[in-house]
N, C-alpha and C. Protein backbone atom coordinates (compact mmCIF):
# COMPACT_ATOMS: atom_id res chain seq x y z
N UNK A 1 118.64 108.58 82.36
CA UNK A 1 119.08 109.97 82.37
C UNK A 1 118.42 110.70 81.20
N UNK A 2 117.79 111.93 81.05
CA UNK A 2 117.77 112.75 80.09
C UNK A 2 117.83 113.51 79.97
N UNK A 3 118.35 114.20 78.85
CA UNK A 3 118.55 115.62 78.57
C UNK A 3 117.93 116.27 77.61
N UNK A 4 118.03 117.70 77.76
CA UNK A 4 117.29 118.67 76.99
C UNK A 4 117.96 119.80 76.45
N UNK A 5 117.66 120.85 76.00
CA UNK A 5 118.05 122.02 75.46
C UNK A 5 117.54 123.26 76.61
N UNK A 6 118.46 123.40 76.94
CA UNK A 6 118.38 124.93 77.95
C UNK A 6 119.41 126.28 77.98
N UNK A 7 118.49 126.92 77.84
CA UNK A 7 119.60 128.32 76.70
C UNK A 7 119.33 129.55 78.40
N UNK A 8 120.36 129.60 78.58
CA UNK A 8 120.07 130.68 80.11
C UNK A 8 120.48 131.92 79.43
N UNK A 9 119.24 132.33 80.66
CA UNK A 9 119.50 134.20 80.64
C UNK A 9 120.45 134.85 81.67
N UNK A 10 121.03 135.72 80.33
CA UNK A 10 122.06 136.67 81.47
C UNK A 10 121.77 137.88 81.35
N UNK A 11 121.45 138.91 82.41
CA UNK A 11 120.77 139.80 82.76
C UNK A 11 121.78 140.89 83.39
N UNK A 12 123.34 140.19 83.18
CA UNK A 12 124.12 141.31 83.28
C UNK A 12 124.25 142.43 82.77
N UNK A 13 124.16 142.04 81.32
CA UNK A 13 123.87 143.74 80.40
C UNK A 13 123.86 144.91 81.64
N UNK A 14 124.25 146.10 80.70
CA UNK A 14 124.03 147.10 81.31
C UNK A 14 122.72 147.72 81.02
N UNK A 15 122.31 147.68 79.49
CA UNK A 15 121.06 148.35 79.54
C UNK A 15 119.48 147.13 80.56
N UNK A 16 120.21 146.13 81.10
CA UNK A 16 119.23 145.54 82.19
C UNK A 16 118.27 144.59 81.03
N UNK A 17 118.35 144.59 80.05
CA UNK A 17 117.29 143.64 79.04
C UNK A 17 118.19 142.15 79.28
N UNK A 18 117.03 141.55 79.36
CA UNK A 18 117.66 139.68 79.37
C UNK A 18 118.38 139.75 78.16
N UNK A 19 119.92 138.68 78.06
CA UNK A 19 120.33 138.17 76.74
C UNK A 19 120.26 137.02 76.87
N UNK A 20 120.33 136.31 75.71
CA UNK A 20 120.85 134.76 75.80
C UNK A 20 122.08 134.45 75.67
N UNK A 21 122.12 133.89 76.22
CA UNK A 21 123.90 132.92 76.22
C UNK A 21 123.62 131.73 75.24
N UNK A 22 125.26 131.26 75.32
CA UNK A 22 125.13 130.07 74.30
C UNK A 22 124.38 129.10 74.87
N UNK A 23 123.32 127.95 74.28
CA UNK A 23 122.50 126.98 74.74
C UNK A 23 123.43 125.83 75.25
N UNK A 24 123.16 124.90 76.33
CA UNK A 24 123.80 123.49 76.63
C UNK A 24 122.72 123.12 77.04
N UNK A 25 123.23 121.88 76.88
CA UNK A 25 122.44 120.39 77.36
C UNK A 25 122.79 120.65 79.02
N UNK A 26 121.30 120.09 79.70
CA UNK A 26 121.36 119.86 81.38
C UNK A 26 121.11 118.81 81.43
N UNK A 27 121.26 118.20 81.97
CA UNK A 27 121.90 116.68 82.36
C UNK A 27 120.94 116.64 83.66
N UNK A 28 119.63 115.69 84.07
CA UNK A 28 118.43 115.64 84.96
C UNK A 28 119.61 115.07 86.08
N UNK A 29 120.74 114.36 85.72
CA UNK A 29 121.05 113.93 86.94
C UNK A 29 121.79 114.85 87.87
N UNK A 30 121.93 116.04 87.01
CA UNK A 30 122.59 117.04 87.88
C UNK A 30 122.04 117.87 88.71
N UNK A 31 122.35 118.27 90.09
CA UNK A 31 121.39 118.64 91.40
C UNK A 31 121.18 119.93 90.69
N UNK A 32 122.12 121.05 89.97
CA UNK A 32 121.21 122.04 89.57
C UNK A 32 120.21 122.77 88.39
N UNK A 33 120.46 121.74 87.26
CA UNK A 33 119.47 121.27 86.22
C UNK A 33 117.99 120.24 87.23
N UNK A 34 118.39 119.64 87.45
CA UNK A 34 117.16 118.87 88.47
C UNK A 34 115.98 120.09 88.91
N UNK A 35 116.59 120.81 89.57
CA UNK A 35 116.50 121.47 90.85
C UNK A 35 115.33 122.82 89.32
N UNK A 36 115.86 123.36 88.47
CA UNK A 36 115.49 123.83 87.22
C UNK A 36 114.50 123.50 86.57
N UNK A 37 114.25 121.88 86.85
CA UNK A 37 113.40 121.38 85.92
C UNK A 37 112.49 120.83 86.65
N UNK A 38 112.57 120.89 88.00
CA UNK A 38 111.43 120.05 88.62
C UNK A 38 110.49 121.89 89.17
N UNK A 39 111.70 122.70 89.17
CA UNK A 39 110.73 123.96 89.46
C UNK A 39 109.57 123.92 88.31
N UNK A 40 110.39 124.13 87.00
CA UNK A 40 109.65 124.54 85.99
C UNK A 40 108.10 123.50 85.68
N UNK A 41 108.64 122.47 86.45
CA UNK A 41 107.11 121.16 86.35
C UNK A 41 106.25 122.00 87.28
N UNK A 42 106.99 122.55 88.08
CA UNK A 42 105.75 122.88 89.52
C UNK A 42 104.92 124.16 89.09
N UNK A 43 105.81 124.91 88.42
CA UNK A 43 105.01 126.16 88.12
C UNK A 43 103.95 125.41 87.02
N UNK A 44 104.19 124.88 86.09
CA UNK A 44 103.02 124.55 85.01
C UNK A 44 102.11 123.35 85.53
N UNK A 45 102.40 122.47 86.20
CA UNK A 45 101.84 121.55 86.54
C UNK A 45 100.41 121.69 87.10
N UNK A 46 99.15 121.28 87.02
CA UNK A 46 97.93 121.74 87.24
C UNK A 46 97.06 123.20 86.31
N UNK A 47 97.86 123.82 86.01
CA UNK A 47 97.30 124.77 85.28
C UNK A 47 96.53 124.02 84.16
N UNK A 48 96.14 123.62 83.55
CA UNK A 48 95.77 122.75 82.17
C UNK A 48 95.38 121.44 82.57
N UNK A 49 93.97 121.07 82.17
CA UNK A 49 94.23 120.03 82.27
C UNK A 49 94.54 119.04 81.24
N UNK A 50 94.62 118.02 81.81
CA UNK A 50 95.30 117.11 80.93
C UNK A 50 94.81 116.76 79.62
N UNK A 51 93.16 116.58 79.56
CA UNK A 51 92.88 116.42 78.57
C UNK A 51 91.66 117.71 77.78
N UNK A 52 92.81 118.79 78.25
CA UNK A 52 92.23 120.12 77.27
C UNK A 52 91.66 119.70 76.32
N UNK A 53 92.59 118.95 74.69
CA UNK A 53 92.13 118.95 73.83
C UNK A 53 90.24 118.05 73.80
N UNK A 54 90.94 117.50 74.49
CA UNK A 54 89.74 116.49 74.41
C UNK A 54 88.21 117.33 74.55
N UNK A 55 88.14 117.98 76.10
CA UNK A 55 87.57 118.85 76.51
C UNK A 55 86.83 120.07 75.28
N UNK A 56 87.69 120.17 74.69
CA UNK A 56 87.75 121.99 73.61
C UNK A 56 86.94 120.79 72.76
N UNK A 57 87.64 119.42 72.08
CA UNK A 57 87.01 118.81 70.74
C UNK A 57 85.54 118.67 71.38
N UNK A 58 85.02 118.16 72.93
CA UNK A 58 84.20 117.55 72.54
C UNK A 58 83.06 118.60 72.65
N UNK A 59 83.53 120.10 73.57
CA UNK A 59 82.45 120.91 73.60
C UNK A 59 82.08 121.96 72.11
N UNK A 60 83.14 121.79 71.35
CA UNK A 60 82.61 122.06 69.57
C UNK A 60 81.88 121.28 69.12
N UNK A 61 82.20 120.12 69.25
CA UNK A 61 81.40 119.37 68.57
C UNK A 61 79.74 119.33 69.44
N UNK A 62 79.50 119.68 70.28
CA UNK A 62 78.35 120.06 71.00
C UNK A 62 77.29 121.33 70.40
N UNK A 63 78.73 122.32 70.78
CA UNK A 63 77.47 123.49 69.85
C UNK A 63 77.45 123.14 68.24
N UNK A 64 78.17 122.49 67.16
CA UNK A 64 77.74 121.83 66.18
C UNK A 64 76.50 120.93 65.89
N UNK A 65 76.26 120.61 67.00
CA UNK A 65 75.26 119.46 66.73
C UNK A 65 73.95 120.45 66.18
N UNK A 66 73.34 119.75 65.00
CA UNK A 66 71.93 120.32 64.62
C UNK A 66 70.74 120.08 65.42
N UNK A 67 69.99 121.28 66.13
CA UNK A 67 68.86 120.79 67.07
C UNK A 67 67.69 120.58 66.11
N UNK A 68 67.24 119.66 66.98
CA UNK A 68 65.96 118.50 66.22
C UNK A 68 64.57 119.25 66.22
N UNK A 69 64.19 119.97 65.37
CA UNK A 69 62.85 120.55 65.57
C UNK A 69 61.66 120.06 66.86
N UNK A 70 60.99 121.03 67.78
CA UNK A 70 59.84 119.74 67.98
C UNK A 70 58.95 119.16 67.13
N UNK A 71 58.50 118.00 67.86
CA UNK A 71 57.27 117.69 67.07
C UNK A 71 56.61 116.61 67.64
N UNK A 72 55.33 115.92 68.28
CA UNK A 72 55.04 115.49 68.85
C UNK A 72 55.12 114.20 69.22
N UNK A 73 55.64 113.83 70.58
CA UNK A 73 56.35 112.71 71.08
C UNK A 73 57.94 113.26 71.31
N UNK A 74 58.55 114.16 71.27
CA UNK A 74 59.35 114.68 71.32
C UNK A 74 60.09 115.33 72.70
N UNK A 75 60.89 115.02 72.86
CA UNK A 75 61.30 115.99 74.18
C UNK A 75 62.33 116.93 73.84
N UNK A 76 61.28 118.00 74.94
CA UNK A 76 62.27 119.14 74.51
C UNK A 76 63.76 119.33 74.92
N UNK A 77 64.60 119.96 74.44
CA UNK A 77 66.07 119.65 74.52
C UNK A 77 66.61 120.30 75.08
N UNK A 78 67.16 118.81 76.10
CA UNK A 78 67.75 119.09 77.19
C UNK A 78 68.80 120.61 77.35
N UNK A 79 68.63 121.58 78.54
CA UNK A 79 69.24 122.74 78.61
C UNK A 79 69.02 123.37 77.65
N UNK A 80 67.84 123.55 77.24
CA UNK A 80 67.35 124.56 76.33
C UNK A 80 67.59 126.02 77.26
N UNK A 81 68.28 126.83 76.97
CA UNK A 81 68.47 127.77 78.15
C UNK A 81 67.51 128.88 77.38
N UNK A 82 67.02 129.99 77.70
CA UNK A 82 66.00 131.10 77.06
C UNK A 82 66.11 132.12 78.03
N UNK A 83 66.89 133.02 77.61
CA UNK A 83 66.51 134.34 78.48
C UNK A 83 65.50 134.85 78.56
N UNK A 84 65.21 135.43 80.42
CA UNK A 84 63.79 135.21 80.55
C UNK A 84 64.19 136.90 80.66
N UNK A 85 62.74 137.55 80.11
CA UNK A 85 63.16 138.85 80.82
C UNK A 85 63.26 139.53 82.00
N UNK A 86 62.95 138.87 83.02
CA UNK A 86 63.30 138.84 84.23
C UNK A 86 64.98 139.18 84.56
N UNK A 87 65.45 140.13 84.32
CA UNK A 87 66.30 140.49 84.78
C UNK A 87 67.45 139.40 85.98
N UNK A 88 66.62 139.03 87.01
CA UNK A 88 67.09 138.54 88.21
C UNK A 88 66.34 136.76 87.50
N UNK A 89 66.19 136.15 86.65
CA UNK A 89 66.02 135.02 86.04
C UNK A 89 66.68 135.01 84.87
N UNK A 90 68.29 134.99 84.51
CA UNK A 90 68.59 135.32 83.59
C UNK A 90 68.41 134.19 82.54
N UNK A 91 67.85 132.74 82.95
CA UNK A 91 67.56 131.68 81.83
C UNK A 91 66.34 130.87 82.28
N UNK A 92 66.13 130.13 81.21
CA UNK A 92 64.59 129.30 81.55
C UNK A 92 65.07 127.97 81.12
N UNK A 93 64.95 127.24 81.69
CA UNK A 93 65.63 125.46 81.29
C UNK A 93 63.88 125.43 80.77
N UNK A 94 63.52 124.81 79.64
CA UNK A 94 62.22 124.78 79.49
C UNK A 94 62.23 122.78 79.60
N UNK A 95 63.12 122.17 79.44
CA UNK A 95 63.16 120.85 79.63
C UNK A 95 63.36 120.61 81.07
N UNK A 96 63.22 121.25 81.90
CA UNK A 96 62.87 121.46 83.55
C UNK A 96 61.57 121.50 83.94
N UNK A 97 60.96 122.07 83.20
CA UNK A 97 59.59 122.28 83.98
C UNK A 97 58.55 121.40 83.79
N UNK A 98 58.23 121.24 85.11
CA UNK A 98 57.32 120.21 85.45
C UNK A 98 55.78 120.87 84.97
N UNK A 99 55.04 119.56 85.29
CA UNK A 99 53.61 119.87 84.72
C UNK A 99 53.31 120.26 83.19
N UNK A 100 52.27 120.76 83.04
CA UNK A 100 51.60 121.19 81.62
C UNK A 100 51.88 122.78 81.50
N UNK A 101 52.67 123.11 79.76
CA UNK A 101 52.83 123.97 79.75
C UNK A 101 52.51 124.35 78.44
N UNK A 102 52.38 125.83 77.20
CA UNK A 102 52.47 126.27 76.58
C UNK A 102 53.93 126.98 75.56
N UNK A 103 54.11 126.49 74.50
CA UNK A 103 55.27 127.22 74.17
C UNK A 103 54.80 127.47 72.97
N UNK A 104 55.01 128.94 72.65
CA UNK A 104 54.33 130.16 71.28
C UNK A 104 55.47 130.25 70.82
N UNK A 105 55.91 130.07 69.60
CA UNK A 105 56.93 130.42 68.35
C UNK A 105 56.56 131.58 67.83
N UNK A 106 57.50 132.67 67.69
CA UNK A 106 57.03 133.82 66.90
C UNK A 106 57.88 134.02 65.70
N UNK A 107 57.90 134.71 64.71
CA UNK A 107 58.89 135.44 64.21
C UNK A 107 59.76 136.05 64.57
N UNK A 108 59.01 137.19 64.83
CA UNK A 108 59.50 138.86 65.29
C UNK A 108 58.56 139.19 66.14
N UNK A 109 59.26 140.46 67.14
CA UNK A 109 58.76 140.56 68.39
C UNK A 109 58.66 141.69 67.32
N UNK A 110 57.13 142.78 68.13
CA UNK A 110 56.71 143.85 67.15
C UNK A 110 56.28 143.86 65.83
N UNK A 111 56.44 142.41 65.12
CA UNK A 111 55.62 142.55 63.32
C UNK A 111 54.11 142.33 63.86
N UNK A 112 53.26 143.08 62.70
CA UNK A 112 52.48 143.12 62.86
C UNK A 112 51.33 141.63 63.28
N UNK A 113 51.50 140.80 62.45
CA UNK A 113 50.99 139.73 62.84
C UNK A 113 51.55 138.72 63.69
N UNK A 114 52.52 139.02 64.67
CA UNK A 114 52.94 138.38 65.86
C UNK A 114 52.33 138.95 66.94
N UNK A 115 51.96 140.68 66.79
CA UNK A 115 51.23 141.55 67.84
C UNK A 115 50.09 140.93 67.89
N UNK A 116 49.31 140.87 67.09
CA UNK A 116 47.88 140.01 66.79
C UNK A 116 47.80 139.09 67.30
N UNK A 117 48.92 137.93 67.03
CA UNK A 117 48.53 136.34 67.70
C UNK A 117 48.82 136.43 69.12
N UNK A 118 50.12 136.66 69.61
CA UNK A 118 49.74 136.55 71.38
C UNK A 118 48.99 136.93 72.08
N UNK A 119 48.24 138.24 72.07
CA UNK A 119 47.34 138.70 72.77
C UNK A 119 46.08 137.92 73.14
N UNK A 120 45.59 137.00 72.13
CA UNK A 120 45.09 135.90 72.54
C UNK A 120 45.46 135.02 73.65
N UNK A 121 46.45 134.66 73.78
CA UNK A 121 46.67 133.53 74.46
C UNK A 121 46.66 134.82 76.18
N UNK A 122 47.23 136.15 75.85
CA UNK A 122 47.49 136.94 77.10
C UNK A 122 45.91 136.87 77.75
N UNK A 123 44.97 137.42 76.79
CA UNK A 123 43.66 137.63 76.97
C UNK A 123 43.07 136.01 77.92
N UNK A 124 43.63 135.14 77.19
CA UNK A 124 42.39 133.85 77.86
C UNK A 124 43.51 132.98 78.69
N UNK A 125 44.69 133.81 79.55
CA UNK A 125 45.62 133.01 80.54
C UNK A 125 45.22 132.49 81.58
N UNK A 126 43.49 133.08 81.87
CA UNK A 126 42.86 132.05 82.74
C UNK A 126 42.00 130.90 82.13
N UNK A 127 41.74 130.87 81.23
CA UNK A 127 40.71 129.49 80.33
C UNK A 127 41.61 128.95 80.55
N UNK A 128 43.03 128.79 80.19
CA UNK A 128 44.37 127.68 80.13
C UNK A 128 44.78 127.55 81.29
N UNK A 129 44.26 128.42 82.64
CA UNK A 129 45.18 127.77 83.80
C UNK A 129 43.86 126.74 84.22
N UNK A 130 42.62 126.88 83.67
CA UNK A 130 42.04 126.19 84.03
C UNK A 130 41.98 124.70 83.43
N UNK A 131 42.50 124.99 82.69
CA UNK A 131 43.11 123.43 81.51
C UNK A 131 43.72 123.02 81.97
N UNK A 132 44.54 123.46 83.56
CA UNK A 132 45.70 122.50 83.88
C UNK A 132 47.27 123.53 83.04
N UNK A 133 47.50 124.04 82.31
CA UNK A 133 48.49 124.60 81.49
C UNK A 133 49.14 125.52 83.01
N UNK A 134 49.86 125.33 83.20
CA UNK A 134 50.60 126.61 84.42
C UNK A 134 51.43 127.78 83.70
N UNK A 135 51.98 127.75 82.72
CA UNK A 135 52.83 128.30 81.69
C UNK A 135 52.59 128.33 80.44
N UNK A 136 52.76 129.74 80.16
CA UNK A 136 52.30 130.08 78.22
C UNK A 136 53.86 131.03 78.40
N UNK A 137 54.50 130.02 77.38
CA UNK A 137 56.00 130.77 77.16
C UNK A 137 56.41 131.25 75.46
N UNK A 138 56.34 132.55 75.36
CA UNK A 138 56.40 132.93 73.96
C UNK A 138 57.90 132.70 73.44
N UNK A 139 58.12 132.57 72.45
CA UNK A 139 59.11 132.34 72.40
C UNK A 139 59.94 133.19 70.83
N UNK A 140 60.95 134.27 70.68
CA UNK A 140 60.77 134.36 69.66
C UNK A 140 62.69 134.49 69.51
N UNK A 141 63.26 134.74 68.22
CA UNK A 141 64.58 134.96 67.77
C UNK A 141 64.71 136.41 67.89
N UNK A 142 64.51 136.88 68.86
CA UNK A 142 65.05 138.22 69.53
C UNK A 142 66.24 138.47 70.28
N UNK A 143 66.69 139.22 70.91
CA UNK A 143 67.22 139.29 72.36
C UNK A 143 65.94 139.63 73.51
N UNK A 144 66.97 139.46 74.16
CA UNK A 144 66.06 139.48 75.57
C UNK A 144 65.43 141.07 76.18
N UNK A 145 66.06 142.00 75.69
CA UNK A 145 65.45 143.88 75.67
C UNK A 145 64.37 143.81 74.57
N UNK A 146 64.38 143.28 73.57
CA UNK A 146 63.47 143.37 72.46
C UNK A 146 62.49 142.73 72.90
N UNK A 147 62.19 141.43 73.79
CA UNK A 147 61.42 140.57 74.27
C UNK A 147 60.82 141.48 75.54
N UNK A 148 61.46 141.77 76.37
CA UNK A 148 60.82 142.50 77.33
C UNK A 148 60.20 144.16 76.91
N UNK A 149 60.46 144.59 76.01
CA UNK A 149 59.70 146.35 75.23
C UNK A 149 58.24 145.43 75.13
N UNK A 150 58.38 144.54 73.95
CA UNK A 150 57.40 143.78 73.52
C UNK A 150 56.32 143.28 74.37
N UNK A 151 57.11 142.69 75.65
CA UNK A 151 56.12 141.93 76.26
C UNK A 151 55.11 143.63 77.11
N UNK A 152 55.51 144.37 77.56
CA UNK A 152 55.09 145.58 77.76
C UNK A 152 54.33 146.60 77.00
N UNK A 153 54.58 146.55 75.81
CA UNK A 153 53.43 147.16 74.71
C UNK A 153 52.23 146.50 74.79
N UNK A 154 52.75 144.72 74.84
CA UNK A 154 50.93 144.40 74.75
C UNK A 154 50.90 144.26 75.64
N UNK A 155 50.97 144.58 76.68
CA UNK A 155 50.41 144.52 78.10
C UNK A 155 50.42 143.46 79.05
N UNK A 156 51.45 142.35 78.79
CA UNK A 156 51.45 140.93 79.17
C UNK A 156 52.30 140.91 80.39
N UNK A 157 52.57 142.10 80.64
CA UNK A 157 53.67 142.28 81.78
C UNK A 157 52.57 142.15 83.11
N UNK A 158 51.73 142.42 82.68
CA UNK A 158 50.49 142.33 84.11
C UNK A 158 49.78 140.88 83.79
N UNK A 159 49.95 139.79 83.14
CA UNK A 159 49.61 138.63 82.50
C UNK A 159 50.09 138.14 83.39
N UNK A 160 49.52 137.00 84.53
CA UNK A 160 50.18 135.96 85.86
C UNK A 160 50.78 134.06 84.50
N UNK A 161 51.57 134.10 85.11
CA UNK A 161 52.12 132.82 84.00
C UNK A 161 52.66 133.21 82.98
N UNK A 162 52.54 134.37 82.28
CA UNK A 162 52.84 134.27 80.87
C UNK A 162 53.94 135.09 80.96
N UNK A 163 54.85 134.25 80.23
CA UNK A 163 56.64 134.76 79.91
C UNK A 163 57.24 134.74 78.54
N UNK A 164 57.55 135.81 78.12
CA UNK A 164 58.11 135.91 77.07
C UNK A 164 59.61 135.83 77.33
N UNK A 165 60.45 135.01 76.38
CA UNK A 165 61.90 134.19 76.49
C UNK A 165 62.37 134.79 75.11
N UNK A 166 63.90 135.09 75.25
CA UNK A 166 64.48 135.21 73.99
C UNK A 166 65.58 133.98 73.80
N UNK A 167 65.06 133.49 72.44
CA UNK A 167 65.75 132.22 71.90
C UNK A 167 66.86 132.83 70.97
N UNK A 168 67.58 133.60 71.09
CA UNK A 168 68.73 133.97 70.32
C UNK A 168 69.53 133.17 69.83
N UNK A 169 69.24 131.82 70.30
CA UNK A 169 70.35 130.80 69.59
C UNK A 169 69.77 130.31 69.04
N UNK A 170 68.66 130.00 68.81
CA UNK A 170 67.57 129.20 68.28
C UNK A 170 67.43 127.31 69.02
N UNK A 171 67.61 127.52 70.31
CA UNK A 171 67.52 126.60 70.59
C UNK A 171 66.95 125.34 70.35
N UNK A 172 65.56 126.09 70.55
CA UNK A 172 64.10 124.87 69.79
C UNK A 172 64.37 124.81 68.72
N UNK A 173 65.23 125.12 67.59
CA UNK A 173 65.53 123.89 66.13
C UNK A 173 63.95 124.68 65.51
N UNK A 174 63.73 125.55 65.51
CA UNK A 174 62.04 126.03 64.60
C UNK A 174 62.14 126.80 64.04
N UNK A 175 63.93 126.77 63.67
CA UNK A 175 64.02 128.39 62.41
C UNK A 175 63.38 128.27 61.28
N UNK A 176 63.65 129.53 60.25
CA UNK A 176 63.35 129.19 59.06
C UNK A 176 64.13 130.66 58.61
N UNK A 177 64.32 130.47 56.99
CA UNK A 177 65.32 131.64 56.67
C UNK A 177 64.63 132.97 56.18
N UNK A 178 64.05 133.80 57.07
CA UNK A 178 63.16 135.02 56.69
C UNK A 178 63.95 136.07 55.91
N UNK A 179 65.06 136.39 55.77
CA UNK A 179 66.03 137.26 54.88
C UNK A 179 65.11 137.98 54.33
N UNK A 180 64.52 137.28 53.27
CA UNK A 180 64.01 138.37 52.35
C UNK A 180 62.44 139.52 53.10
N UNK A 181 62.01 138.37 54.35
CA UNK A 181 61.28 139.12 54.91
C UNK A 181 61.33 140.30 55.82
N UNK A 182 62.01 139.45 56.77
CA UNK A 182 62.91 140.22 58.54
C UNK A 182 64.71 140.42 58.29
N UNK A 183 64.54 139.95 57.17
CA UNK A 183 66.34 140.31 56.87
C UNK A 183 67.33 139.67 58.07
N UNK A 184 66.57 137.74 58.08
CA UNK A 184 67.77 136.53 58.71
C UNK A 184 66.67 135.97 59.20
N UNK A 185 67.77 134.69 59.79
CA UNK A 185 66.65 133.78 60.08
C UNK A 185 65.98 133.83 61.51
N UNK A 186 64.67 133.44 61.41
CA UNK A 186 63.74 133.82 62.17
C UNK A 186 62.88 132.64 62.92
N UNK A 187 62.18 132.62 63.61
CA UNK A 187 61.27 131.27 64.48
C UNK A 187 60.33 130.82 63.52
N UNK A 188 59.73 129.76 63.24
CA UNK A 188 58.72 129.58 62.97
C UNK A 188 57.25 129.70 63.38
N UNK A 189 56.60 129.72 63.22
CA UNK A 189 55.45 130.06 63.73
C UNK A 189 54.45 128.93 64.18
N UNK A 190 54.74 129.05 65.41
CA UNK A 190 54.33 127.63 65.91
C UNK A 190 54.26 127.71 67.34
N UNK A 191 53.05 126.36 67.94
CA UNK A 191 52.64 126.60 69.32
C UNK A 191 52.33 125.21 70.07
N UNK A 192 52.87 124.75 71.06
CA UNK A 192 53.20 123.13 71.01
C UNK A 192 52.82 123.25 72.96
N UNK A 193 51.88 122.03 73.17
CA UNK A 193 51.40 121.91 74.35
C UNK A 193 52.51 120.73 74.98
N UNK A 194 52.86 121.30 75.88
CA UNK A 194 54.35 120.46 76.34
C UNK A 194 53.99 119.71 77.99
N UNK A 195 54.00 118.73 78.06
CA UNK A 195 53.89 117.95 79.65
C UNK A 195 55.35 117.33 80.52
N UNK A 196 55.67 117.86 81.06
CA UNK A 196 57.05 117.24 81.64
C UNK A 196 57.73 116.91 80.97
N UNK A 197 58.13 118.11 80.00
CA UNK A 197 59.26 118.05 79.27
C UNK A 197 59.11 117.50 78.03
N UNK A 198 57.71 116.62 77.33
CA UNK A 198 57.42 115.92 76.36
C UNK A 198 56.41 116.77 75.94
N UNK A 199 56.54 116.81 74.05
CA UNK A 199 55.53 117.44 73.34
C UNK A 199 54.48 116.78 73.09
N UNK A 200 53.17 117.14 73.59
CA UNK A 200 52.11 116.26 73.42
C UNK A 200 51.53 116.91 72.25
N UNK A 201 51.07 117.64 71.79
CA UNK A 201 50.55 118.25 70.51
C UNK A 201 51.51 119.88 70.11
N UNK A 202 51.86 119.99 68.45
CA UNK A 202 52.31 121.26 68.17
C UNK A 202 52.08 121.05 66.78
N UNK A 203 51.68 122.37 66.90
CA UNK A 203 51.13 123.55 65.43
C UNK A 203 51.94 124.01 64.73
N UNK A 204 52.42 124.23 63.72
CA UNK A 204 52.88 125.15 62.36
C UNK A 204 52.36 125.71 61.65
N UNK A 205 52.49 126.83 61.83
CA UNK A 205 52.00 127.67 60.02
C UNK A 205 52.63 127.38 59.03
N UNK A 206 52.07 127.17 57.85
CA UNK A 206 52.65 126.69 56.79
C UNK A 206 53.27 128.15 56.12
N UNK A 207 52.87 128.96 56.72
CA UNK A 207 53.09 130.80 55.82
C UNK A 207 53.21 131.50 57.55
N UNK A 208 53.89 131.53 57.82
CA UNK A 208 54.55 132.60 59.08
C UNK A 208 53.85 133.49 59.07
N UNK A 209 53.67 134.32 58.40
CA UNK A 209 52.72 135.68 59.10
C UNK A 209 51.20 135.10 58.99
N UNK A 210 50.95 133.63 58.92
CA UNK A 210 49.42 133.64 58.83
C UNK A 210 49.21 133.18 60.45
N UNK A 211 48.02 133.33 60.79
CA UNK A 211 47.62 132.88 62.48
C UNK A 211 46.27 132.57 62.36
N UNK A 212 46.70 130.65 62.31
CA UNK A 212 45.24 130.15 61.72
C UNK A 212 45.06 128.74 62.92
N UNK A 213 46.43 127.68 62.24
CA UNK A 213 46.59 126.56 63.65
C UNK A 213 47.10 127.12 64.69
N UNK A 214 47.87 127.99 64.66
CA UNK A 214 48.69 128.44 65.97
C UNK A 214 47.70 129.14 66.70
N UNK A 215 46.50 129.38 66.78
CA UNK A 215 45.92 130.41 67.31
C UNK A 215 45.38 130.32 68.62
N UNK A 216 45.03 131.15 69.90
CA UNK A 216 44.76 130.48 70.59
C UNK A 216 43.57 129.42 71.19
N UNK A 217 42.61 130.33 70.11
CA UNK A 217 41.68 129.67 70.21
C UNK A 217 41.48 127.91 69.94
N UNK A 218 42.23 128.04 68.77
CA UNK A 218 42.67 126.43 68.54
C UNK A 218 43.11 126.04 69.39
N UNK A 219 44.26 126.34 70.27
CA UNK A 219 45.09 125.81 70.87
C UNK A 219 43.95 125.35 72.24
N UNK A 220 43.24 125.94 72.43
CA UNK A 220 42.38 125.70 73.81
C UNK A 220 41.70 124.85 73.22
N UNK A 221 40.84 124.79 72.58
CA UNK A 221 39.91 123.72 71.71
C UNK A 221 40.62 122.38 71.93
N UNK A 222 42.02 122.12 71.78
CA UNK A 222 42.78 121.10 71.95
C UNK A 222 42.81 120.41 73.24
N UNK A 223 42.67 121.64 74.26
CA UNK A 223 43.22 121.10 76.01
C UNK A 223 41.70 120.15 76.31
């Protein structure tokens, strides 16, 4: 048998507001405490599941986890999601895509020496499809409106393959803390030839606004 604490409402009042009455013990073996308490299971029952907490701990501890920079031999990480500016493509799994691809690290969409380095790679998107490369994906710590103005100033919007992605979370792990430059942290500057999901070769600037390994010309020299 067990019992509990159950305090009923009386709703006689005249001004119509619930009161409480004095609390008693209901007794499960009684048909109309029973009848009370097996309702009250039915209404909550399924709403929640059982192991919420578990669920909530283990998906914090998920977005906690520190992402692993690339670097070659590396695979890129898993559900890397990247808003594509494609409107009607609202993400890019880049650990999905098959074949040989391109991925450009920027800073800032619009600094001056990020305008400079992609246009290269926009300019020679046929030397690289002929490399086998199907995809040159820029990638920078923007949103996804700032990524698409951008990709339209330099003219990459008429570019076949080439997609500019906003990494707002910093998915790819290639920050670095620009504050005193761009005022927060920002992408690194970097450009990594990727095959089914594995990094086969990637570049760093050692100085972010310089465009020396990352360039495209290098980068083709490589294929």
């Amino acid at each position: 048998m067990q019992r509990a604490l159950w305090i009923p409402i009386d709703t006689s009042n005249d001004d119509s507001r619930p009161q409480c009455s004095s609390p008693r013990l209901y007794d499960s073996d009684d048909d109309d405490d029973r009848t009370f308490a097996t309702r009250a299971r039915a209404l909550t029952q399924g709403l929640l599941p059982s192991n919420l907490l578990e669920l909530t701990m283990s998906g914090l501890v998920e977005k906690l986890k520190p992402h692993k920079p690339l670097h070659e031999g590396a695979k890129v990480p898993d559900g890397t999601l990247l808003k594509e500016d494609n409107p009607e493509q609202a993400t890019v799994d880049l650990s999905k895509i098959g074949g040989k691809y391109i991925i450009i690290g920027v800073p800032g969409a619009f600094t001056p020496p990020c305008s400079s380095h992609v246009p290269g790679f926009v300019e020679q998107a046929s030397q690289f499809a002929e490399k086998g490369i199907k995809g040159i994906y820029v990638v920078g710590v923007n949103d996804q409106f700032t990524m698409a103005a951008w990709k339209e100033k330099l003219g990459a919007d008429k570019a076949e393959n080439v997609h500019f992605l906003a990494d707002d979370t910093n998915s790819a792990g290639m920050d670095f803390d620009a504050t005193g430059l761009l005022g927060g942290v920002r992408s690194q500057r970097y450009a990594a030839i990727v095959e089914d999901g594995t990094v086969k070769s990637v570049w760093v600037e050692d100085q972010a606004p310089s465009v020396t390994v990352t360039s495209a010309d290098n980068v083709l020299k490589a294929l």
